[in-house]
PDB file of N, CA and C in Angstrom:
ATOM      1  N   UNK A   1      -9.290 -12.851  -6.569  1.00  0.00           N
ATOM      2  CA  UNK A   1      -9.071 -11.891  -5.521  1.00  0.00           C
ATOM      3  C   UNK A   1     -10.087 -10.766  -5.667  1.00  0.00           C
ATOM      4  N   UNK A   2     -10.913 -10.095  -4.631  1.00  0.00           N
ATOM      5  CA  UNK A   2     -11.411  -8.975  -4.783  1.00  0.00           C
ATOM      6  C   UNK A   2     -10.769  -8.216  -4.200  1.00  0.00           C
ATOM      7  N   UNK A   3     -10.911  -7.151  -5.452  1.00  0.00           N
ATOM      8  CA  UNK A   3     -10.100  -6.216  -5.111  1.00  0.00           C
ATOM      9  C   UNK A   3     -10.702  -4.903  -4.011  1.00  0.00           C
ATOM     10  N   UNK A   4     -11.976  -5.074  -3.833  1.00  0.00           N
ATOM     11  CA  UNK A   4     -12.716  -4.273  -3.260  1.00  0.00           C
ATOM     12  C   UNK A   4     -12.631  -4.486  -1.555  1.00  0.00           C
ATOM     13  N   UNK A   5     -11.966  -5.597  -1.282  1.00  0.00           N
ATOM     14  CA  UNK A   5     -11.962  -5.984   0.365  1.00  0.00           C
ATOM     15  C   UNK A   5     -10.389  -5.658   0.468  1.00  0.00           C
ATOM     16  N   UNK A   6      -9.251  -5.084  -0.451  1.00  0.00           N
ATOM     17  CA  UNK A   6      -8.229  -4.928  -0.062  1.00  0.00           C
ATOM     18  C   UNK A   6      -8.151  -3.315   0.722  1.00  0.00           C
ATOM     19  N   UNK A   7      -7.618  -3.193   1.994  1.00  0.00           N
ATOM     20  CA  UNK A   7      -7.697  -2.296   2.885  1.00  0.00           C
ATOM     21  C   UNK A   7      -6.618  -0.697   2.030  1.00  0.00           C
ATOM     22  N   UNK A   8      -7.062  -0.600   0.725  1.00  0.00           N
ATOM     23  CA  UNK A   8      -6.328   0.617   0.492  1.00  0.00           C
ATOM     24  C   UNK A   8      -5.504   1.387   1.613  1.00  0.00           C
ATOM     25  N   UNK A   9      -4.422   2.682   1.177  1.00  0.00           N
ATOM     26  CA  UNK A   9      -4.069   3.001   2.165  1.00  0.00           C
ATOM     27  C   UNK A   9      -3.717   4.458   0.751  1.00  0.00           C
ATOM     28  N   UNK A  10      -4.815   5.640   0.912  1.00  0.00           N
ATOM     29  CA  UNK A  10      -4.394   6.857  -0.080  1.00  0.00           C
ATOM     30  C   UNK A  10      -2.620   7.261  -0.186  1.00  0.00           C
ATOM     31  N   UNK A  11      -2.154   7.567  -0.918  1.00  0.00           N
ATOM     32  CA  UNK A  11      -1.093   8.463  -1.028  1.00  0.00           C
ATOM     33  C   UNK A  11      -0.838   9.735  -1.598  1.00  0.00           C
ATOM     34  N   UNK A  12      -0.087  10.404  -1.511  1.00  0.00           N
ATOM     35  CA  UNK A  12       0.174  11.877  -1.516  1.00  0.00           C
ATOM     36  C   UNK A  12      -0.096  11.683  -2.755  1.00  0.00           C
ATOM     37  N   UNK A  13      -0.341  11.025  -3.761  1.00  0.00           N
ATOM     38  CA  UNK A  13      -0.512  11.393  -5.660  1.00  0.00           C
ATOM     39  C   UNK A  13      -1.662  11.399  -6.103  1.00  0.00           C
ATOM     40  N   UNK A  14      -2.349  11.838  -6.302  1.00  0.00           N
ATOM     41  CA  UNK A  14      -3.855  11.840  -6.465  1.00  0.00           C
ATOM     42  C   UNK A  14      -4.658  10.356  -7.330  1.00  0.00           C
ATOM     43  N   UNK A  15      -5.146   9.823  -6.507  1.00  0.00           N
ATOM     44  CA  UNK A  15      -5.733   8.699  -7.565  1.00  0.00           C
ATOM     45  C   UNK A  15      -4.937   7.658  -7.539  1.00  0.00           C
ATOM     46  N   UNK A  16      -3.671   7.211  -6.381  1.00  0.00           N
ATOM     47  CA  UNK A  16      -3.128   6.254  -6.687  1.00  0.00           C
ATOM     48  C   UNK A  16      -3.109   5.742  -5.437  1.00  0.00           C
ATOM     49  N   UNK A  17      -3.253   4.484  -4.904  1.00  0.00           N
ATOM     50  CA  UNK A  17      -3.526   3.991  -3.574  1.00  0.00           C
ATOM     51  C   UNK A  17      -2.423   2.678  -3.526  1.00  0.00           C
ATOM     52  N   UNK A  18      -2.112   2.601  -2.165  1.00  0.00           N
ATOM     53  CA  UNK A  18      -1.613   1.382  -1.955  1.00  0.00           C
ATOM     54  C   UNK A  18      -1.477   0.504  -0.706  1.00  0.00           C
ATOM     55  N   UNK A  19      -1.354  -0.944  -0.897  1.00  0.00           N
ATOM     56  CA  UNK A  19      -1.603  -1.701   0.530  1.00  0.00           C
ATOM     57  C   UNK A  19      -0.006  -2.765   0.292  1.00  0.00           C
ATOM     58  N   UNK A  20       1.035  -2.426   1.667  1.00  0.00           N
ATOM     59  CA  UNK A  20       1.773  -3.289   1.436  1.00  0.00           C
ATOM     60  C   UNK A  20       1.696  -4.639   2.183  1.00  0.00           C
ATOM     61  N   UNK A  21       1.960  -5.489   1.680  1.00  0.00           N
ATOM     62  CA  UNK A  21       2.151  -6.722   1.907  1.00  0.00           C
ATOM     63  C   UNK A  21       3.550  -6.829   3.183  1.00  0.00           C
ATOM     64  N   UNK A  22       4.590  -6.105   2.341  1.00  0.00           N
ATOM     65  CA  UNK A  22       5.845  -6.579   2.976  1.00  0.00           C
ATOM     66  C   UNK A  22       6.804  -5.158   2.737  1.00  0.00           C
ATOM     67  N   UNK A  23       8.020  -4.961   3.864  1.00  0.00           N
ATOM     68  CA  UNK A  23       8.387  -4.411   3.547  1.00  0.00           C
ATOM     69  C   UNK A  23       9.755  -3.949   4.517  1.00  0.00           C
ATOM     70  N   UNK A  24      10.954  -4.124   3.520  1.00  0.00           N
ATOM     71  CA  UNK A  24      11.622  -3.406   4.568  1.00  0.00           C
ATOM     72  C   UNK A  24      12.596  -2.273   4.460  1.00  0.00           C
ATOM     73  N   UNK A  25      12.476  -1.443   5.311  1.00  0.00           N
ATOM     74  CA  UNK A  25      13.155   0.202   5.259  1.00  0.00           C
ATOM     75  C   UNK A  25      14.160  -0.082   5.058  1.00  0.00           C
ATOM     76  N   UNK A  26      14.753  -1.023   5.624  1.00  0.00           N
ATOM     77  CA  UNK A  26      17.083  -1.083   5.578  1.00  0.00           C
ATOM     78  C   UNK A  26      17.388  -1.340   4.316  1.00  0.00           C
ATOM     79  N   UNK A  27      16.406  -2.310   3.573  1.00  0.00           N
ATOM     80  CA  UNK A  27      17.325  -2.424   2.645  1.00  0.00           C
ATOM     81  C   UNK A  27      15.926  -1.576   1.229  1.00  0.00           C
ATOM     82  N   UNK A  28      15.133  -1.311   1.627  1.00  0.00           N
ATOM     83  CA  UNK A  28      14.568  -0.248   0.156  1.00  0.00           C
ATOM     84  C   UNK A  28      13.339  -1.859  -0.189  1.00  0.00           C
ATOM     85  N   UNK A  29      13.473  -2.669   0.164  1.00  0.00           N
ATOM     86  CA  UNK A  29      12.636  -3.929  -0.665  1.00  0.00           C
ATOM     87  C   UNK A  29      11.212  -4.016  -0.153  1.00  0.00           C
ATOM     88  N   UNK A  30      10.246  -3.769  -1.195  1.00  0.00           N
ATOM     89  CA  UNK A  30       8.812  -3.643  -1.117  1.00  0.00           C
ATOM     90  C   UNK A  30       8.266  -3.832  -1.646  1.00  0.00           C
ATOM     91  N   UNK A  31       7.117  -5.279  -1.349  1.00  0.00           N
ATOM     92  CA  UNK A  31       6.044  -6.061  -2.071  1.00  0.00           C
ATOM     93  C   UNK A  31       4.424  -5.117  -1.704  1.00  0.00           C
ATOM     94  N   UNK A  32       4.429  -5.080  -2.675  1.00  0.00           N
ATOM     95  CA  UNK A  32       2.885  -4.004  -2.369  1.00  0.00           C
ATOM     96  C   UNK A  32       1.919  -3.958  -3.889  1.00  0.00           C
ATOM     97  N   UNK A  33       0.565  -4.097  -3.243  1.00  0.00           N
ATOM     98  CA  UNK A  33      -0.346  -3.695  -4.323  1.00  0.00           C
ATOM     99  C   UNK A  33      -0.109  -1.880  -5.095  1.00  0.00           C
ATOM    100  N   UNK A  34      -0.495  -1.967  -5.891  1.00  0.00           N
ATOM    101  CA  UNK A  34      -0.833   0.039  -6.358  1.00  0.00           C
ATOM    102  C   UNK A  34      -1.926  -0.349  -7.024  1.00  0.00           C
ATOM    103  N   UNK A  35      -2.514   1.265  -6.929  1.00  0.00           N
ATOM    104  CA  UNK A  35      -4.006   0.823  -7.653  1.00  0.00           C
ATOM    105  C   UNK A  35      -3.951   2.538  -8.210  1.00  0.00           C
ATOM    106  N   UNK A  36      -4.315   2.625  -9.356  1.00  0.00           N
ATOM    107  CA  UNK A  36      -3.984   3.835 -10.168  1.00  0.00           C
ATOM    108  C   UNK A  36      -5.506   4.286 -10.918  1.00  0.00           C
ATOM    109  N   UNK A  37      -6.178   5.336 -10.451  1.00  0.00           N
ATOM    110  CA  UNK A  37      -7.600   5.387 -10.961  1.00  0.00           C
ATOM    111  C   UNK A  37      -7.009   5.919 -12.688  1.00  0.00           C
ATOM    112  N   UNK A  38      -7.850   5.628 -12.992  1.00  0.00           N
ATOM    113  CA  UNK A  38      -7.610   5.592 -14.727  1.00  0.00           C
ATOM    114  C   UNK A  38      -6.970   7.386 -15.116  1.00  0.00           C
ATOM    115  N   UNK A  39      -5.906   7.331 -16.197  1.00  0.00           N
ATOM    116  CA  UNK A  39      -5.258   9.088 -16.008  1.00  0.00           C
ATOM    117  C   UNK A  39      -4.705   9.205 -14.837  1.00  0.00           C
ATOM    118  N   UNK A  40      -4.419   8.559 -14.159  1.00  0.00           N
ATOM    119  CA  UNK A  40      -3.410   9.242 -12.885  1.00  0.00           C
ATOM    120  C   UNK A  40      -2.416   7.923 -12.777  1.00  0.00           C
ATOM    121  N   UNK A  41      -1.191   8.774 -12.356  1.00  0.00           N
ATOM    122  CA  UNK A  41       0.272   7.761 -12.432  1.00  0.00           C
ATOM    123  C   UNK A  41       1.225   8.282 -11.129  1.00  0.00           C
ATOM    124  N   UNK A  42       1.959   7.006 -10.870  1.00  0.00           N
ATOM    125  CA  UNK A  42       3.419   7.457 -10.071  1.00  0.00           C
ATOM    126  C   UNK A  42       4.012   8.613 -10.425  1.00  0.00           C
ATOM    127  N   UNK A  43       4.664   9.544  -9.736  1.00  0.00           N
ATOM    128  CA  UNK A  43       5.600  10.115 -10.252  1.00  0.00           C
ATOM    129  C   UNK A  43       7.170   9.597 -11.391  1.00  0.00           C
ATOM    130  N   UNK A  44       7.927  10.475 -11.891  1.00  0.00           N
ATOM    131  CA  UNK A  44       8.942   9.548 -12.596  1.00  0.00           C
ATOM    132  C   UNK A  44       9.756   9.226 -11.186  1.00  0.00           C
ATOM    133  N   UNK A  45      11.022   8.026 -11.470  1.00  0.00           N
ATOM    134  CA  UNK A  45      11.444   7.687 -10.611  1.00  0.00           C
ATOM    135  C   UNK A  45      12.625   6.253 -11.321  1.00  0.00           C
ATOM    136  N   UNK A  46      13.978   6.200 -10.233  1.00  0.00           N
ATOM    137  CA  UNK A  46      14.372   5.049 -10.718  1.00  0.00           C
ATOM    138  C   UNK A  46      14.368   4.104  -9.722  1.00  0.00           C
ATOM    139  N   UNK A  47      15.138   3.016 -10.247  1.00  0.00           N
ATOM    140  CA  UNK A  47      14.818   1.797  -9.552  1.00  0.00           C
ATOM    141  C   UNK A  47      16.159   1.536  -9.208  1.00  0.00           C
ATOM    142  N   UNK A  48      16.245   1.057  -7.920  1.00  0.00           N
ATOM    143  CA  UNK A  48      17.377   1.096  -7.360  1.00  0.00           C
ATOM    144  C   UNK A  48      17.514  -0.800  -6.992  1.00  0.00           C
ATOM    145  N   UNK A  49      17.903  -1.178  -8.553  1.00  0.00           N
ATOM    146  CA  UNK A  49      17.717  -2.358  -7.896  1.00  0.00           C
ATOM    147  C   UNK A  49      16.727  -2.975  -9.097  1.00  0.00           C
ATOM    148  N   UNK A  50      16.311  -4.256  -9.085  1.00  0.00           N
ATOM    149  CA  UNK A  50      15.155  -4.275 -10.135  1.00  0.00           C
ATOM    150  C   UNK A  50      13.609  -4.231  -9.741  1.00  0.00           C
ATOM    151  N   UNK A  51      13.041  -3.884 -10.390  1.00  0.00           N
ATOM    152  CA  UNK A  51      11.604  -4.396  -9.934  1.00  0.00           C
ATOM    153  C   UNK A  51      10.876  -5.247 -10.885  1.00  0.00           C
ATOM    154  N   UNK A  52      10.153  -5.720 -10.030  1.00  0.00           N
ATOM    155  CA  UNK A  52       8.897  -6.967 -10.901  1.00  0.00           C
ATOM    156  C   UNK A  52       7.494  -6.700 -10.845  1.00  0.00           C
ATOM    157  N   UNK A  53       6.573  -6.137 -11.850  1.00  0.00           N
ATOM    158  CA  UNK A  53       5.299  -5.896 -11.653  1.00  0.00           C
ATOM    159  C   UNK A  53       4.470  -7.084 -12.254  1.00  0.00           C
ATOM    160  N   UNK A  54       3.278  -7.526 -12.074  1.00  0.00           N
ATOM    161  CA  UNK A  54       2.364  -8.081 -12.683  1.00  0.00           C
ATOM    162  C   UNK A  54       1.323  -7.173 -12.759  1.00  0.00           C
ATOM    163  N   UNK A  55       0.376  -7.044 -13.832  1.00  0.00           N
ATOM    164  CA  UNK A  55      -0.412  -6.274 -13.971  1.00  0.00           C
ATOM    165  C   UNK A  55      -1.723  -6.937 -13.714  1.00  0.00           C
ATOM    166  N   UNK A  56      -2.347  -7.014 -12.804  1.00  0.00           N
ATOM    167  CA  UNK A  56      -3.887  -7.931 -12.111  1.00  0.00           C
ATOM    168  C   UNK A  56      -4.958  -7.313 -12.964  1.00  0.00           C
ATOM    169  N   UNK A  57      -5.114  -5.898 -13.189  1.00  0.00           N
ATOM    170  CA  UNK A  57      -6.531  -5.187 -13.779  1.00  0.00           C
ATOM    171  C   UNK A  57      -6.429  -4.151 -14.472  1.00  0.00           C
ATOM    172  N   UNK A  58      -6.732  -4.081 -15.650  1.00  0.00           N
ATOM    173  CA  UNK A  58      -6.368  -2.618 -16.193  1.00  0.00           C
ATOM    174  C   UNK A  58      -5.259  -2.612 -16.924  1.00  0.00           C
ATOM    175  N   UNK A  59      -4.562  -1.821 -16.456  1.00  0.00           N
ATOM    176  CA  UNK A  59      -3.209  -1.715 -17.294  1.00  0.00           C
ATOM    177  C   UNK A  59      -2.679   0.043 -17.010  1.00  0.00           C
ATOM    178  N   UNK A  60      -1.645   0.231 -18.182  1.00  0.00           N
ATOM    179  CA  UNK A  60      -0.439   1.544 -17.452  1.00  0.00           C
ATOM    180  C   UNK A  60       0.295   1.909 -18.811  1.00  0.00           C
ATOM    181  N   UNK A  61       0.902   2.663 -19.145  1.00  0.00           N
ATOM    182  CA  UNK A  61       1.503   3.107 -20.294  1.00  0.00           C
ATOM    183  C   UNK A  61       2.973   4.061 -19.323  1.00  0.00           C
ATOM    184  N   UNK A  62       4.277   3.119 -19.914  1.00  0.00           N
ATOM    185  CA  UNK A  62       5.136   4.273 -19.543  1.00  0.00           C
ATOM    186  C   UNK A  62       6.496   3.819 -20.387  1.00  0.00           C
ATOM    187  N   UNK A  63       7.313   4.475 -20.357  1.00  0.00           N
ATOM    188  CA  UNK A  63       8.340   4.785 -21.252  1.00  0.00           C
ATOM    189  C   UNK A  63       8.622   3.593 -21.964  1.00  0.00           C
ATOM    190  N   UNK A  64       8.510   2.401 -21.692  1.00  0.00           N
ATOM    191  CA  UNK A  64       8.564   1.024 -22.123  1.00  0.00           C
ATOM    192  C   UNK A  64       7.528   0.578 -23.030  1.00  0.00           C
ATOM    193  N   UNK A  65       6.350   1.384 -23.104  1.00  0.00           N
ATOM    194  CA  UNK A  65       5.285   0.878 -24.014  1.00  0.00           C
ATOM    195  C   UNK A  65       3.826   0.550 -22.942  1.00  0.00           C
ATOM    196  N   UNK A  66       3.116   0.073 -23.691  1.00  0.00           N
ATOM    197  CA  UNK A  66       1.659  -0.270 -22.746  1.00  0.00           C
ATOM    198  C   UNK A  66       1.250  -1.637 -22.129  1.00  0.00           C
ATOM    199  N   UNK A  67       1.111  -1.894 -21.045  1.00  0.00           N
ATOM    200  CA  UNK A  67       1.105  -2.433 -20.410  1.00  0.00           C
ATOM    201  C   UNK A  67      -0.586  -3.111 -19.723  1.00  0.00           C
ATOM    202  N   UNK A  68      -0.526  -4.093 -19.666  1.00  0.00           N
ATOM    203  CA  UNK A  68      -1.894  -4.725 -19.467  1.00  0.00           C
ATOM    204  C   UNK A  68      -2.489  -5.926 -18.696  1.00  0.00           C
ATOM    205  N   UNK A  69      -3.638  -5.917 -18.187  1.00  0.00           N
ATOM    206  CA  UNK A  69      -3.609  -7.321 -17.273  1.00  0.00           C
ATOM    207  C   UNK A  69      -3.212  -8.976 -17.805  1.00  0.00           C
ATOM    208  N   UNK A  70      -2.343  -9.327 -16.723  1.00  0.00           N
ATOM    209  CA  UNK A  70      -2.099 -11.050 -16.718  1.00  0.00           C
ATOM    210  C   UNK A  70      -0.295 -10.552 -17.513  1.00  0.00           C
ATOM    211  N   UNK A  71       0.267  -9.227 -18.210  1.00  0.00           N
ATOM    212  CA  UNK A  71       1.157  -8.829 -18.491  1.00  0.00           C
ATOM    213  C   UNK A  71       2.215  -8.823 -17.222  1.00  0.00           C
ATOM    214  N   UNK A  72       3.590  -9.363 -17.114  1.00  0.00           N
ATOM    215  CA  UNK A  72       4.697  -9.338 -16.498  1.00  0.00           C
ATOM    216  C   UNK A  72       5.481  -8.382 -17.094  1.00  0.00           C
ATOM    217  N   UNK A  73       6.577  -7.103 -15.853  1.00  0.00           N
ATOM    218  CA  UNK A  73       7.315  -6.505 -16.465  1.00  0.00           C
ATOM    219  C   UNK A  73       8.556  -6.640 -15.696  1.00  0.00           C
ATOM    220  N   UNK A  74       9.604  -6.546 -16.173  1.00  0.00           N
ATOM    221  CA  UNK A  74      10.368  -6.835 -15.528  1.00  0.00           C
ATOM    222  C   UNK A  74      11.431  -5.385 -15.255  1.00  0.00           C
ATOM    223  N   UNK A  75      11.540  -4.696 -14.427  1.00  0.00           N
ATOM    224  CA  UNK A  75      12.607  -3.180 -14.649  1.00  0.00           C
ATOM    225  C   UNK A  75      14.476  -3.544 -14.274  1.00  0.00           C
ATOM    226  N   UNK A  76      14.889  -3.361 -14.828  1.00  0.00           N
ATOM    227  CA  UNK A  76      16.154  -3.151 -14.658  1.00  0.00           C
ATOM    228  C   UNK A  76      16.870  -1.964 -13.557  1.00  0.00           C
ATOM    229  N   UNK A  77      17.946  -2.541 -12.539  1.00  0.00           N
ATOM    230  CA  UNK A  77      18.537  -2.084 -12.153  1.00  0.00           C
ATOM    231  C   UNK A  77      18.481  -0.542 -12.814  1.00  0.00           C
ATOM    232  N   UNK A  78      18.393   0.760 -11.950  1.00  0.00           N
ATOM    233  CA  UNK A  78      18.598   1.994 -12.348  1.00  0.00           C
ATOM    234  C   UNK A  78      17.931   2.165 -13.870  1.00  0.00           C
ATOM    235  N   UNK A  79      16.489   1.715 -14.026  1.00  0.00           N
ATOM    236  CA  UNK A  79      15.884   2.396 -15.066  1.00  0.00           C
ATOM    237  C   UNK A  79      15.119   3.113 -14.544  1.00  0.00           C
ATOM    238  N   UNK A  80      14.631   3.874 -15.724  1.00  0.00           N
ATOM    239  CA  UNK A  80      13.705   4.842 -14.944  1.00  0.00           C
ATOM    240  C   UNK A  80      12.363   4.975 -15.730  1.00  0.00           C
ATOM    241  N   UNK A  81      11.069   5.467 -15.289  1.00  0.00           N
ATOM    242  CA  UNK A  81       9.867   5.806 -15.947  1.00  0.00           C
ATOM    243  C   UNK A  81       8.947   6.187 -15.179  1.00  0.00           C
ATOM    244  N   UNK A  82       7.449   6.582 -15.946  1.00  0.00           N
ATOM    245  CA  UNK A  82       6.269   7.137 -14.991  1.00  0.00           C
ATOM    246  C   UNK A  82       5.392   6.418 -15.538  1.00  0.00           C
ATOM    247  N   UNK A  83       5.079   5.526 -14.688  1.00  0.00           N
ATOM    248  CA  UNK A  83       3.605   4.922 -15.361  1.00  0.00           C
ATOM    249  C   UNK A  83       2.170   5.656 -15.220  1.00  0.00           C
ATOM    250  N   UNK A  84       1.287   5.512 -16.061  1.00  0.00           N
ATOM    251  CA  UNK A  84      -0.125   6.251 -15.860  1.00  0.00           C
ATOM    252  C   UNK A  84      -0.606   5.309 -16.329  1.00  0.00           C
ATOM    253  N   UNK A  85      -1.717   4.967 -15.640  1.00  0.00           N
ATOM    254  CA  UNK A  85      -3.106   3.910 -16.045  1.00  0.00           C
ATOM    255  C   UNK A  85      -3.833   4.577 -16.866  1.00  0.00           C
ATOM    256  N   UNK A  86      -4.207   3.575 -17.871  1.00  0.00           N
ATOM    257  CA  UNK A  86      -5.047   3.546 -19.440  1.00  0.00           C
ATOM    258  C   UNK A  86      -6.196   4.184 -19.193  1.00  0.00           C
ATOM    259  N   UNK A  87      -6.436   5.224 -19.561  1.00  0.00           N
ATOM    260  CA  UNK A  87      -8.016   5.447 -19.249  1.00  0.00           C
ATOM    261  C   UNK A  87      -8.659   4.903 -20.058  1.00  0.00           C
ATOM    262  N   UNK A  88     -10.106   4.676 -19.010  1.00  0.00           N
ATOM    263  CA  UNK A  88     -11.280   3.878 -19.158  1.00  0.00           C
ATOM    264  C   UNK A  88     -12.209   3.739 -17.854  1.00  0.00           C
ATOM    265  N   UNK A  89     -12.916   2.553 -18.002  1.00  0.00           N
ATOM    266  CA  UNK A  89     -13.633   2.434 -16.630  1.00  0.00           C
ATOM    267  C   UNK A  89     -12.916   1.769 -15.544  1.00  0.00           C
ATOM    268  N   UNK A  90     -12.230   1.023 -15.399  1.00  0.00           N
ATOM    269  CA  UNK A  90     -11.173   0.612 -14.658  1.00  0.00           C
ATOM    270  C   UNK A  90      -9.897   0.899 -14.113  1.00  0.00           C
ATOM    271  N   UNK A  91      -9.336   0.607 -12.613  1.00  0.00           N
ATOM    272  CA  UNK A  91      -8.556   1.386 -12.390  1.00  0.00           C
ATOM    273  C   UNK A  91      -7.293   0.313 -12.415  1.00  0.00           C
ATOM    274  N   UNK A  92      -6.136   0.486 -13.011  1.00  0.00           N
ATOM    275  CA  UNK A  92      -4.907  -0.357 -12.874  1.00  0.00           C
ATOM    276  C   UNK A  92      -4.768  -1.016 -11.673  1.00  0.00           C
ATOM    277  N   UNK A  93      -4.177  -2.347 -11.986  1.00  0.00           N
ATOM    278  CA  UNK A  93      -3.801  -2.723 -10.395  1.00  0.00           C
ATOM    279  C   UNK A  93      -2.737  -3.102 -10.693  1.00  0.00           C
ATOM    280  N   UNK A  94      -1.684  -3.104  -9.603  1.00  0.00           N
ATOM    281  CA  UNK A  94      -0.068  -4.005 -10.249  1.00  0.00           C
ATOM    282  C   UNK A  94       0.420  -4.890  -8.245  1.00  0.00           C
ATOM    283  N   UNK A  95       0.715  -5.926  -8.634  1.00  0.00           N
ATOM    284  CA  UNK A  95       1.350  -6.291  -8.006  1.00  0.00           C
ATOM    285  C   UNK A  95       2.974  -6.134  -8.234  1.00  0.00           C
ATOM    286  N   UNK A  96       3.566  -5.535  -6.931  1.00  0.00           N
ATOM    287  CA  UNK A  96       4.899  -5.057  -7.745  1.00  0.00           C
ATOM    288  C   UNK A  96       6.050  -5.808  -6.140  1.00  0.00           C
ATOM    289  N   UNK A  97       6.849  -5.510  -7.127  1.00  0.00           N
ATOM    290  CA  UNK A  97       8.141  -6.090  -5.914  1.00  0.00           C
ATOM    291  C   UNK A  97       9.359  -5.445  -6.303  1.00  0.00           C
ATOM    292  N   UNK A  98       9.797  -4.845  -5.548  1.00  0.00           N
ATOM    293  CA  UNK A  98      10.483  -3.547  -5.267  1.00  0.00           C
ATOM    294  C   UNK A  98      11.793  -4.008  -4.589  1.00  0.00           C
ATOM    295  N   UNK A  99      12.939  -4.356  -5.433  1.00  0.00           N
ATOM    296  CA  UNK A  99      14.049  -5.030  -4.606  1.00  0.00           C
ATOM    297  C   UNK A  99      14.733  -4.384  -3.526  1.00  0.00           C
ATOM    298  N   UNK A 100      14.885  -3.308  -4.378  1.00  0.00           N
ATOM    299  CA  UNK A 100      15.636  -2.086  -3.112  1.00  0.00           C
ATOM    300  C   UNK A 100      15.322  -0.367  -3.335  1.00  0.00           C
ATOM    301  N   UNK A 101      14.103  -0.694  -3.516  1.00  0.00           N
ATOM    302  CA  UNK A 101      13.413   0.440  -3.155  1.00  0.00           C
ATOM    303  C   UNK A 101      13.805   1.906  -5.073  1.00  0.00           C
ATOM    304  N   UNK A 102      12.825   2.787  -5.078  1.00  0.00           N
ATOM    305  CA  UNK A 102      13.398   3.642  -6.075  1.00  0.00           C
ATOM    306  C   UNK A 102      13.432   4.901  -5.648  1.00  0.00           C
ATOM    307  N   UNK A 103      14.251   5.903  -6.361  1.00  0.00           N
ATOM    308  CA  UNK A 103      14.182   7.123  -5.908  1.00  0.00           C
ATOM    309  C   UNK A 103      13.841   8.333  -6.944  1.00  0.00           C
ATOM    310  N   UNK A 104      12.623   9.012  -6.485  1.00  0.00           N
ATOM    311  CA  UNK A 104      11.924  10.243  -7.494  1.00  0.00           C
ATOM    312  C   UNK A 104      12.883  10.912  -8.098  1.00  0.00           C
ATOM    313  N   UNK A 105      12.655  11.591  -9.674  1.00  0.00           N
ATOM    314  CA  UNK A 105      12.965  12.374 -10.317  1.00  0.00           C
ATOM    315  C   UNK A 105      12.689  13.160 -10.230  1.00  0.00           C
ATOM    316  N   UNK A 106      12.231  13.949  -9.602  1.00  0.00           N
ATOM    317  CA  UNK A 106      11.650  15.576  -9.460  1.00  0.00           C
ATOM    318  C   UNK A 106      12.520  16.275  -9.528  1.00  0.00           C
TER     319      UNK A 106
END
């Protein structure tokens, strides 16, 4: 896959971009790329529901330990964390799937 022909789409967090695949508002469930420039992360947040990431490029460090490409994670119903991509020259990529959506800790 190149990752360079995927149609980014910026978000409000500095350095973290995303393109969804799929998605639906009623029930919170969302298949989507993230792409995390190296030092910059999601906000914290839980998961309402589980989620499934694969890690395509790069990698992420968050409350679970460090995380890296061709790596599967699996989140549990109502856990919570902030991932930040590994700095280096590369920017994280995750394919993620979002059962029913999560909601910020702020």
């Amino acid at each position: 896959m190149d990752l360079s022909l995927v149609p980014w789409r910026a978000t409000r967090y500095p350095g973290v971009d995303v393109h969804f695949y799929a998605s639906d508002r009623q029930r919170g469930r969302v298949l989507a790329l993230i792409r995390m420039a190296p030092g910059c992360g999601y906000p914290a947040h839980r998961h309402r529901g589980e989620e499934h990431v694969l890690v395509l490029q790069g990698g992420y460090r968050d409350e679970a330990g460090e995380h890296v490409a061709g790596q599967f994670v699996r989140y549990e119903d109502r856990s919570e964390h902030a991932p930040v991509a590994i700095a280096g020259d590369r920017a994280c990529v995750l394919l993620a799937l979002a059962h029913e959506g999560v909601a910020l800790l702020d």
